[in-house]
N, C-alpha and C. Protein backbone atom coordinates (compact mmCIF):
# COMPACT_ATOMS: atom_id res chain seq x y z
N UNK A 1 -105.81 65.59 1.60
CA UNK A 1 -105.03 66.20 0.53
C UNK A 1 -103.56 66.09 0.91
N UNK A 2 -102.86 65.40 -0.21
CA UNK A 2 -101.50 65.28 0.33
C UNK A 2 -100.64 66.87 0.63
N UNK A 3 -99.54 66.85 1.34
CA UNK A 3 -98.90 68.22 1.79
C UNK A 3 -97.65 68.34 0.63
N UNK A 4 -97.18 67.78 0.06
CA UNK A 4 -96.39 68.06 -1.20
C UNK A 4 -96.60 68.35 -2.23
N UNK A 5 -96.28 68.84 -2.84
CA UNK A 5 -96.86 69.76 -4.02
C UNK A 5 -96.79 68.61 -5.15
N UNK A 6 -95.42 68.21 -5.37
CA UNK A 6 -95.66 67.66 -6.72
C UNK A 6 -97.16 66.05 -6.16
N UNK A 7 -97.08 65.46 -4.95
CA UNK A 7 -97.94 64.69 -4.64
C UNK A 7 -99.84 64.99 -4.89
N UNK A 8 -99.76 66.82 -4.60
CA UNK A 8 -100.60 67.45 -4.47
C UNK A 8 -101.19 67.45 -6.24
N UNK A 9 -99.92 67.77 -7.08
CA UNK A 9 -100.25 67.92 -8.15
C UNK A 9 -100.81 66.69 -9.05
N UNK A 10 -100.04 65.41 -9.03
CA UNK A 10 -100.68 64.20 -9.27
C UNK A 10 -101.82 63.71 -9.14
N UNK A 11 -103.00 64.34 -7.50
CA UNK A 11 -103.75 63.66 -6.91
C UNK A 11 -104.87 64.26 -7.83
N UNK A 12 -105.96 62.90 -8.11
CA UNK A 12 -106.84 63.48 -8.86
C UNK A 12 -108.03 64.64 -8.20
N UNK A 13 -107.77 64.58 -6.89
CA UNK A 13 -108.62 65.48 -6.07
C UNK A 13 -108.49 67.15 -6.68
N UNK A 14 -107.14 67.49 -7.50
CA UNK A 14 -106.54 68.58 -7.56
C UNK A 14 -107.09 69.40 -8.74
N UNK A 15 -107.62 68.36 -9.64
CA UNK A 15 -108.66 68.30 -10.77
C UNK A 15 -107.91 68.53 -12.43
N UNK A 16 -106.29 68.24 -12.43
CA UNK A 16 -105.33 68.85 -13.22
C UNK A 16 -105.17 67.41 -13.74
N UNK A 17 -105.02 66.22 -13.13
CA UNK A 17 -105.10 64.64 -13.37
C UNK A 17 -103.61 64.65 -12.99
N UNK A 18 -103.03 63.03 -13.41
CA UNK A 18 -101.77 62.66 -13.29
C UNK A 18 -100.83 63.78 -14.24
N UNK A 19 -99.34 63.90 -13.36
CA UNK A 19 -98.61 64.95 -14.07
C UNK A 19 -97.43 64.50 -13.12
N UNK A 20 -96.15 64.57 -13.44
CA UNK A 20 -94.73 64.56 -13.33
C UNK A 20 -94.74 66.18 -12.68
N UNK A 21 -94.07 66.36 -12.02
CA UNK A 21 -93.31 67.47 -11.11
C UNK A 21 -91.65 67.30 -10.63
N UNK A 22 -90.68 67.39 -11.26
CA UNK A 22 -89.02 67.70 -10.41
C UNK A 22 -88.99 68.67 -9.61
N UNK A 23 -89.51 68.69 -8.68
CA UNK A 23 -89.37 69.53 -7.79
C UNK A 23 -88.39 69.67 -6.98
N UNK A 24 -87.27 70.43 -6.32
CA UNK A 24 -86.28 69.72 -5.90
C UNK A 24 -86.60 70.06 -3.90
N UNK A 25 -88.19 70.50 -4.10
CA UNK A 25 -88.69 70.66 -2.60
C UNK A 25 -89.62 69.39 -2.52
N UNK A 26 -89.90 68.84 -3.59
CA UNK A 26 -90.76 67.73 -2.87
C UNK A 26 -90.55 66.56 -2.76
N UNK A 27 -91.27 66.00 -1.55
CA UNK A 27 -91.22 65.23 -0.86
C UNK A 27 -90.76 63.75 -1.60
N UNK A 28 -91.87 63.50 -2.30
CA UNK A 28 -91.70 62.15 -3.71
C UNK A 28 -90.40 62.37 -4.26
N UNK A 29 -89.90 63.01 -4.66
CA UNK A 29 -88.70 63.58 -5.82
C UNK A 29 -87.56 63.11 -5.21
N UNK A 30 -87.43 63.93 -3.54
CA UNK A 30 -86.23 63.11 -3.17
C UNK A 30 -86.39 62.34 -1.92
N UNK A 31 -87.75 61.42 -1.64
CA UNK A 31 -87.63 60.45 -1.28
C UNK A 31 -86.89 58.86 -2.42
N UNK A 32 -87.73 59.20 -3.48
CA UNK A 32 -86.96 58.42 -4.75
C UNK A 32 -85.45 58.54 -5.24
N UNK A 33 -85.18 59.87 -5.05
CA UNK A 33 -83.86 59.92 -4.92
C UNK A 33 -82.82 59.23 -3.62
N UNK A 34 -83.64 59.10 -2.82
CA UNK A 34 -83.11 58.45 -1.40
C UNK A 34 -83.14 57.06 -1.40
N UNK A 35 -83.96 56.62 -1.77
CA UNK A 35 -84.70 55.23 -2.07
C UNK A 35 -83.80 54.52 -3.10
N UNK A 36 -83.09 55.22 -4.01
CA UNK A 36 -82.98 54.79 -5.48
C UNK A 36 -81.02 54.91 -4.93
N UNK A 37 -80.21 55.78 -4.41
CA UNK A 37 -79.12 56.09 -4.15
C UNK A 37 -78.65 55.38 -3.46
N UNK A 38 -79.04 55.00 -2.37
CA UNK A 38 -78.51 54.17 -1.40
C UNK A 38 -78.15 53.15 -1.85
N UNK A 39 -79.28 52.07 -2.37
CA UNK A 39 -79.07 51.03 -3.00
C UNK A 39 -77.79 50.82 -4.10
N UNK A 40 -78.12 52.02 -5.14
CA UNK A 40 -76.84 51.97 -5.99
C UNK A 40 -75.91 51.98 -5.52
N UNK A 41 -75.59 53.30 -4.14
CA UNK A 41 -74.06 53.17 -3.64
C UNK A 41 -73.70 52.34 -3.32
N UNK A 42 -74.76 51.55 -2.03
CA UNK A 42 -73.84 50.11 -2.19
C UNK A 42 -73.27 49.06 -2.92
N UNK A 43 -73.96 48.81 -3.92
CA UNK A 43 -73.50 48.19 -5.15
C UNK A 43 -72.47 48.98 -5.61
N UNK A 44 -72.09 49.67 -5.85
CA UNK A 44 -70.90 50.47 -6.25
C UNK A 44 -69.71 50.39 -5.91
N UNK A 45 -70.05 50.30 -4.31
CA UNK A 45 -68.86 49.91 -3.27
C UNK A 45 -68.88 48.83 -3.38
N UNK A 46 -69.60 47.73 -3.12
CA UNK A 46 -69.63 46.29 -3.01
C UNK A 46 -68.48 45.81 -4.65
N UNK A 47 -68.94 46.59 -6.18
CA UNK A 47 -68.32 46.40 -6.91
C UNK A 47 -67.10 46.57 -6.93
N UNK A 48 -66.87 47.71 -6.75
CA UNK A 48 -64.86 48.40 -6.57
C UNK A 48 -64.71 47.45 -5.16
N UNK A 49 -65.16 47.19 -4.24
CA UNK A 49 -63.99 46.10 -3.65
C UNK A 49 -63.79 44.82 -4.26
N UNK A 50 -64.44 44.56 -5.32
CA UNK A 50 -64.14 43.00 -5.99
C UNK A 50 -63.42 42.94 -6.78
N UNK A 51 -62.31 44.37 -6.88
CA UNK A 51 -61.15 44.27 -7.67
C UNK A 51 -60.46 43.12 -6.95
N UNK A 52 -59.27 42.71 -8.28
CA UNK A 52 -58.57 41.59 -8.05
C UNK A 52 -58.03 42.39 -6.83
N UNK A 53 -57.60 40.94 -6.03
CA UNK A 53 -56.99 41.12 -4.52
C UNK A 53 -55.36 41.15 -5.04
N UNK A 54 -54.76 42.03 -4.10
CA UNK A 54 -53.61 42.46 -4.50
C UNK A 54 -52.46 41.45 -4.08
N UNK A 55 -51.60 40.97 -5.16
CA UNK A 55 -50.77 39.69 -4.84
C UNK A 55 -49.44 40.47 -4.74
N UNK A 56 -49.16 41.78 -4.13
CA UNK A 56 -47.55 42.39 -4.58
C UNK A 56 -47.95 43.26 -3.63
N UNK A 57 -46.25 43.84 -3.21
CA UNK A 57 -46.07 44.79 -2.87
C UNK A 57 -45.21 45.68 -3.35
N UNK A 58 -44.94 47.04 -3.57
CA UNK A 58 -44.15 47.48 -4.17
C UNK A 58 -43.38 48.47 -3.14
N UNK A 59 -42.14 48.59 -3.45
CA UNK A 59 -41.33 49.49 -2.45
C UNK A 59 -40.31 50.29 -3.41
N UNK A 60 -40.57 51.89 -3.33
CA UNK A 60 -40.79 52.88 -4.15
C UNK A 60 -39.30 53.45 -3.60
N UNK A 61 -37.88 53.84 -3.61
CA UNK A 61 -36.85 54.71 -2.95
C UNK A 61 -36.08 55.03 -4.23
N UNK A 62 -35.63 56.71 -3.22
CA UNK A 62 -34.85 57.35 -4.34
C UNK A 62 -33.56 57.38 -3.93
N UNK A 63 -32.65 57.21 -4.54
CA UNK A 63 -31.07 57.06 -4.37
C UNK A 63 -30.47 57.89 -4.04
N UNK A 64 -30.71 59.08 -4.95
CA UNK A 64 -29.75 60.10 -5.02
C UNK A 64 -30.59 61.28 -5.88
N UNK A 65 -30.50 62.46 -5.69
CA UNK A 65 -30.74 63.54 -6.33
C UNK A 65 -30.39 63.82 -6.64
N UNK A 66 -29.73 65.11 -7.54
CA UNK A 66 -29.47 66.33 -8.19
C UNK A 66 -30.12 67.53 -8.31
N UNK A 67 -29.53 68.41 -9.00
CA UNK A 67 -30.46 69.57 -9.11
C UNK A 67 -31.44 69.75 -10.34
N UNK A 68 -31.43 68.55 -11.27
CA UNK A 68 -32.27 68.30 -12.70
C UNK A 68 -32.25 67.04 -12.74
N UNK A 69 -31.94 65.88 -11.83
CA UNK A 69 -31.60 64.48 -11.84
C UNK A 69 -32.02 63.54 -10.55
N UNK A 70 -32.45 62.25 -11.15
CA UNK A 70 -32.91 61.28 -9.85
C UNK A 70 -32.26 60.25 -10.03
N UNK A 71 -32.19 59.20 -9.27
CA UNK A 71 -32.43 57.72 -9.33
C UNK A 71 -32.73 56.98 -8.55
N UNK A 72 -33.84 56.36 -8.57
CA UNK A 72 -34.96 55.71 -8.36
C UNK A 72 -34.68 54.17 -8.20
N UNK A 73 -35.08 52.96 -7.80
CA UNK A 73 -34.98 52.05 -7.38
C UNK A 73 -36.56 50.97 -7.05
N UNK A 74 -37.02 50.16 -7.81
CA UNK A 74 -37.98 49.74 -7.38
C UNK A 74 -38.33 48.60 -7.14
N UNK A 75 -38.96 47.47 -6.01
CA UNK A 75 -38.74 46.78 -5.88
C UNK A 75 -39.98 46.05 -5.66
N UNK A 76 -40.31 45.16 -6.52
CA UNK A 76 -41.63 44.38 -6.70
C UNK A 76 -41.71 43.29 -5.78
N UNK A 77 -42.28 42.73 -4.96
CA UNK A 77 -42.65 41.77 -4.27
C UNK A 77 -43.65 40.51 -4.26
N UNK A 78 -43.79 39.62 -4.74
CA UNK A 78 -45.20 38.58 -4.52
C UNK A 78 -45.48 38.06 -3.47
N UNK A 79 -46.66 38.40 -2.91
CA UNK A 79 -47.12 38.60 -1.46
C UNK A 79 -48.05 37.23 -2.08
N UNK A 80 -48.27 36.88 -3.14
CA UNK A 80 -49.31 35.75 -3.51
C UNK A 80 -48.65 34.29 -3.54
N UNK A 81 -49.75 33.11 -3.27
CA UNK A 81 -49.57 32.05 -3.37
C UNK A 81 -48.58 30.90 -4.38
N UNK A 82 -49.00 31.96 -6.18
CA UNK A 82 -48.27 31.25 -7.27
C UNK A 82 -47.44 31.87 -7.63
N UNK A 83 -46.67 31.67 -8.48
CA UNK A 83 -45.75 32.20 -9.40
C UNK A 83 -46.09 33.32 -10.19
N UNK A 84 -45.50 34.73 -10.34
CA UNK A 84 -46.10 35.25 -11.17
C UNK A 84 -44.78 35.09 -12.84
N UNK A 85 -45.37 34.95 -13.37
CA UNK A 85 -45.07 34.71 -14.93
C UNK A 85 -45.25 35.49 -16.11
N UNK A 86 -44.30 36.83 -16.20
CA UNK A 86 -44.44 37.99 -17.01
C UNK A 86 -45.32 38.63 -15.95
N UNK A 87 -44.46 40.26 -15.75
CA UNK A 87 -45.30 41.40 -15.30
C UNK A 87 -44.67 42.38 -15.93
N UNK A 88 -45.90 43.08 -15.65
CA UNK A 88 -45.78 44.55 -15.82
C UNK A 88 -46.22 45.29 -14.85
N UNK A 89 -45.74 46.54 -14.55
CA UNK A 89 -45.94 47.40 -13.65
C UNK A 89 -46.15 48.64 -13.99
N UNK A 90 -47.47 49.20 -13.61
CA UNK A 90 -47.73 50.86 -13.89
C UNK A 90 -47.67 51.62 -13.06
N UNK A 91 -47.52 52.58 -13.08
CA UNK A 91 -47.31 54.08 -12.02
C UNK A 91 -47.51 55.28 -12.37
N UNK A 92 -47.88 56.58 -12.33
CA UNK A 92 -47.48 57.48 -12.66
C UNK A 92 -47.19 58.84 -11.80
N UNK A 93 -46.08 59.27 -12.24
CA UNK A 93 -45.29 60.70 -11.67
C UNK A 93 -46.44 61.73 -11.55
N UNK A 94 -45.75 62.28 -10.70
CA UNK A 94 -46.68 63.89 -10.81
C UNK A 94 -45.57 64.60 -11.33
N UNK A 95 -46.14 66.24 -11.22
CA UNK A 95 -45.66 66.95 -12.34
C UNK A 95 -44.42 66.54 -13.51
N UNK A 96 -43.03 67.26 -13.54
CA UNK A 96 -42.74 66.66 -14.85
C UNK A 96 -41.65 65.36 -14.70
N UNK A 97 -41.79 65.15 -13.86
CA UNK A 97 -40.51 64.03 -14.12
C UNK A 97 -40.67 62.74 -15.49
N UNK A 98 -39.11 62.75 -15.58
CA UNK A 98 -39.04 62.05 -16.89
C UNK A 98 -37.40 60.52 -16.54
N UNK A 99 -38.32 59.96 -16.98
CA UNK A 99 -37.08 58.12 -16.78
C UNK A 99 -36.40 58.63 -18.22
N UNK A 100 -35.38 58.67 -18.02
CA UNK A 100 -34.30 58.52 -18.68
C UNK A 100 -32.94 57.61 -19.42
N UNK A 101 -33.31 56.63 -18.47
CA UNK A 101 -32.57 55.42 -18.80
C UNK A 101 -32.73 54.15 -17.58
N UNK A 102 -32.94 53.40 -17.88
CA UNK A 102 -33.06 51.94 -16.96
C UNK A 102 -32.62 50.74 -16.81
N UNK A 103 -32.80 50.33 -15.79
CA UNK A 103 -32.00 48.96 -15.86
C UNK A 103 -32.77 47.35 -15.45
N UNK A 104 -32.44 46.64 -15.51
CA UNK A 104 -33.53 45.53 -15.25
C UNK A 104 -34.70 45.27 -15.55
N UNK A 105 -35.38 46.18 -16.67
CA UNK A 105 -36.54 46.28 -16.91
C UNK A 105 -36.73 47.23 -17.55
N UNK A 106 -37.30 46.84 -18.68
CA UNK A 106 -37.98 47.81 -19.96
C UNK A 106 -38.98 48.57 -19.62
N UNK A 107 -38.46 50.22 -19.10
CA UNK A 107 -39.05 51.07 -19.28
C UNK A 107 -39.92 51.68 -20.24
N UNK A 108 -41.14 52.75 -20.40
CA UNK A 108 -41.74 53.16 -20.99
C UNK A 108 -42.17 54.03 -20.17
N UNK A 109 -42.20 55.28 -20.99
CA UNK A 109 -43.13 56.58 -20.43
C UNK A 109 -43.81 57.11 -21.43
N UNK A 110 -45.36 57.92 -21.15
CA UNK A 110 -46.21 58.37 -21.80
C UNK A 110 -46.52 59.54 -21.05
N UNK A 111 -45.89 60.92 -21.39
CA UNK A 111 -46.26 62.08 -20.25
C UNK A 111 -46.08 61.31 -18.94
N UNK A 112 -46.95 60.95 -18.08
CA UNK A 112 -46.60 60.99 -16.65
C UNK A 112 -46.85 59.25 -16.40
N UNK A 113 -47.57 58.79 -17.53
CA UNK A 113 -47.58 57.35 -17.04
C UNK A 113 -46.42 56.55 -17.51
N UNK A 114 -46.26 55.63 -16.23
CA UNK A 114 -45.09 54.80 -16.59
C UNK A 114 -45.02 53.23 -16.39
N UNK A 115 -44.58 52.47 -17.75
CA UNK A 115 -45.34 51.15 -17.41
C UNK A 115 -43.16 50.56 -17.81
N UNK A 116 -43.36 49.68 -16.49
CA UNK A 116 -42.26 48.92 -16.48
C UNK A 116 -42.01 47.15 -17.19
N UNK A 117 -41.20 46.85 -17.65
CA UNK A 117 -42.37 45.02 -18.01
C UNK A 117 -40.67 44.21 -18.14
N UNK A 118 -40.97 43.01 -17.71
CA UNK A 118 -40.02 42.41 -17.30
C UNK A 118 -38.74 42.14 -18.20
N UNK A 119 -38.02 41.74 -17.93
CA UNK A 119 -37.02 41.03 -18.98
C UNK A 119 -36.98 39.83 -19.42
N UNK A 120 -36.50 39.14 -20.30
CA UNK A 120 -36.10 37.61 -19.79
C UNK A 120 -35.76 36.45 -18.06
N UNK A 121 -34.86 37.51 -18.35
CA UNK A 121 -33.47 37.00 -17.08
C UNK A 121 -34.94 36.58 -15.90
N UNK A 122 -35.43 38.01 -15.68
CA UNK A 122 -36.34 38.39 -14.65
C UNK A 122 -38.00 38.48 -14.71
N UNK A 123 -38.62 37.18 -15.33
CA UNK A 123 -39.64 37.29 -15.91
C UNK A 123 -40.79 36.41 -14.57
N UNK A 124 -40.17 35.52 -14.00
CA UNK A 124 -40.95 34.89 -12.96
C UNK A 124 -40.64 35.27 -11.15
N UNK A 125 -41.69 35.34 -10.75
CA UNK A 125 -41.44 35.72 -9.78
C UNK A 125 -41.74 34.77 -8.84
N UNK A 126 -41.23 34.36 -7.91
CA UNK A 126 -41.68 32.63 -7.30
C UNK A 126 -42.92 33.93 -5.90
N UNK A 127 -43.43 32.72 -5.26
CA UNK A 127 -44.01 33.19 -4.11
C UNK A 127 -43.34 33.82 -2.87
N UNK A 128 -43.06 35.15 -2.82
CA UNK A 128 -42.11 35.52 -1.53
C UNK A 128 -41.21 35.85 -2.28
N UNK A 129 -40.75 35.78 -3.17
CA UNK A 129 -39.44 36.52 -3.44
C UNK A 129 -39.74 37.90 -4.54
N UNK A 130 -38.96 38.35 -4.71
CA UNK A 130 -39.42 40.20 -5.13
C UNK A 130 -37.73 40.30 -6.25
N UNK A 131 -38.05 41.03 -7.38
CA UNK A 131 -37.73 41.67 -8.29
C UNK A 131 -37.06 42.82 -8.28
N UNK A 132 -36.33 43.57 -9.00
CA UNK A 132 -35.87 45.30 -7.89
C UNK A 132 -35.55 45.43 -9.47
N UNK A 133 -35.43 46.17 -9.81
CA UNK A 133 -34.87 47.71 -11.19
C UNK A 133 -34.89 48.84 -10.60
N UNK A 134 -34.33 50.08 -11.51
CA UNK A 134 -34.01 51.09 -11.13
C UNK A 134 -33.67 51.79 -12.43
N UNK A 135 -33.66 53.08 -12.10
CA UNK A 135 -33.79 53.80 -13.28
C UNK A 135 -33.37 55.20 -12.61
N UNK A 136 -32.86 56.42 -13.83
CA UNK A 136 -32.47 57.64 -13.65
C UNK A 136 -33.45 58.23 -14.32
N UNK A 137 -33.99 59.66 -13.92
CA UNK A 137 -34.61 60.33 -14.61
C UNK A 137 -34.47 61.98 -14.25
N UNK A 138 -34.82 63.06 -15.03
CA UNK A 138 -35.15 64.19 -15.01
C UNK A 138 -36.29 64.96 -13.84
N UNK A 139 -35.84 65.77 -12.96
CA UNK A 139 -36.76 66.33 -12.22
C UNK A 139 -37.35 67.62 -12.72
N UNK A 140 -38.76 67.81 -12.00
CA UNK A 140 -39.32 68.61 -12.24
C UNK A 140 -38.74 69.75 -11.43
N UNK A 141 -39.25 70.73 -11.24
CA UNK A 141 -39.73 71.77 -10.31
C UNK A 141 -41.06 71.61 -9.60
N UNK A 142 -40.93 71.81 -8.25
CA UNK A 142 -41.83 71.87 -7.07
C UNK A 142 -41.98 70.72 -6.34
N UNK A 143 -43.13 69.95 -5.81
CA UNK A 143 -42.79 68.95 -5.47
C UNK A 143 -42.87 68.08 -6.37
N UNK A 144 -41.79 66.86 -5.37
CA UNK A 144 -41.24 65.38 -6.08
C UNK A 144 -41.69 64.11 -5.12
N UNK A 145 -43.42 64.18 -4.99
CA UNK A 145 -44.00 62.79 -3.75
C UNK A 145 -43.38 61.45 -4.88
N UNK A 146 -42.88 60.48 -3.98
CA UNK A 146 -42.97 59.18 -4.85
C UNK A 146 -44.17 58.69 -5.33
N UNK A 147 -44.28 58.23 -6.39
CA UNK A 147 -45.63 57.55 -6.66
C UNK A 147 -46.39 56.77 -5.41
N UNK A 148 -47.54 56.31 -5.37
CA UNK A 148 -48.60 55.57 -4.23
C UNK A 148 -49.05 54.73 -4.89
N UNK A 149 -49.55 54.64 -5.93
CA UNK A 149 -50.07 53.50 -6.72
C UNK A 149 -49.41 52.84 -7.82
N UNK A 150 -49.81 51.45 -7.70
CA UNK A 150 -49.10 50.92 -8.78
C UNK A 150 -49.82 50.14 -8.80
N UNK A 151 -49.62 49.10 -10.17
CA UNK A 151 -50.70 48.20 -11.18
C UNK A 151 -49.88 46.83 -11.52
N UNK A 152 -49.74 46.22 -11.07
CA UNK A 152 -49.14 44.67 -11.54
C UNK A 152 -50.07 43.87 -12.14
N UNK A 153 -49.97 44.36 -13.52
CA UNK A 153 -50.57 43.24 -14.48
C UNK A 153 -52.32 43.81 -14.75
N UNK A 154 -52.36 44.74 -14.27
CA UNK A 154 -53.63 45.68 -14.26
C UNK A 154 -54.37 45.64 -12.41
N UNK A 155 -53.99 44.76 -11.61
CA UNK A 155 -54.10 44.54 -10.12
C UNK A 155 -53.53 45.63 -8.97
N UNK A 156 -53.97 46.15 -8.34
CA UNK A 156 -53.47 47.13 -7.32
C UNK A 156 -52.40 46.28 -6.43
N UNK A 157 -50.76 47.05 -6.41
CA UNK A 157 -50.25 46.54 -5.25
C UNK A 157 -50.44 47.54 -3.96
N UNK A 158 -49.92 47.05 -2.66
CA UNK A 158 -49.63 47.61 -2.08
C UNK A 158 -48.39 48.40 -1.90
């Protein structure tokens, strides 16, 4: 006679016939859960690292402060083999900060997200050489971390 209940309950010895049990004590329930998880996680992980490989680096500094005021400075890099040809760049602020005016690059803000996108002048980026804009904006209250992530062209830089 098996020692798990929902196993116990299935077995025709038990005289109840086949029957489903979620038990969250038995044995079957979360061996299948064990059996079934693992596998997925790795695939999961295996998937999110097959994001595009990151061809940029980005380097994030603030100029100058105020007591309601920033300016910011950012400087895109191609760490990749080709040319890049039209970008855009995403980021977003924590609490309230707000871009206010910019230079070298057409700003956009949406609440906290902020997508930057090239100009003419500054639209290609050869291999090894890097891009820079800058912009003023409005500070929040509390803390002010620089952004960590950013998106070139929907791609993670560093």
């Amino acid at each position: 006679m098996p020692r798990d209940r929902a196993a116990r309950a299935e077995s025709p010895a038990s005289g109840r016939g086949a029957r489903q049990i979620d038990d969250i004590d038995s044995w079957s329930t979360n061996e299948l859960t064990i059996n079934w998880n693992v596998p997925l996680a790795w695939v999961a992980s295996f998937v999110a690292d097959d994001a595009p490989a990151a061809s940029c680096e980005v380097a994030y500094t603030r100029h100058g402060a105020w007591p309601d005021g920033f300016t910011a400075q950012v400087t895109l890099r191609n760490t990749g083999l080709k040319a890049i040809d039209g970008w855009t760049l995403k980021w977003s602020f924590l609490g309230g900060r707000k871009i206010t005016g910019a230079w070298s690059a057409a700003v956009d803000q949406k609440g906290s997200a902020v997508t930057a996108r090239n100009l003419d002048w500054n639209r290609k980026i050869a291999p090894g050489a890097s891009v820079t804009f800058g912009f003023n904006g409005r500070s929040a209250p509390g803390a002010d971390p620089a952004p960590e992530r950013f998106l070139l062209n929907g791609a993670p830089c560093r």
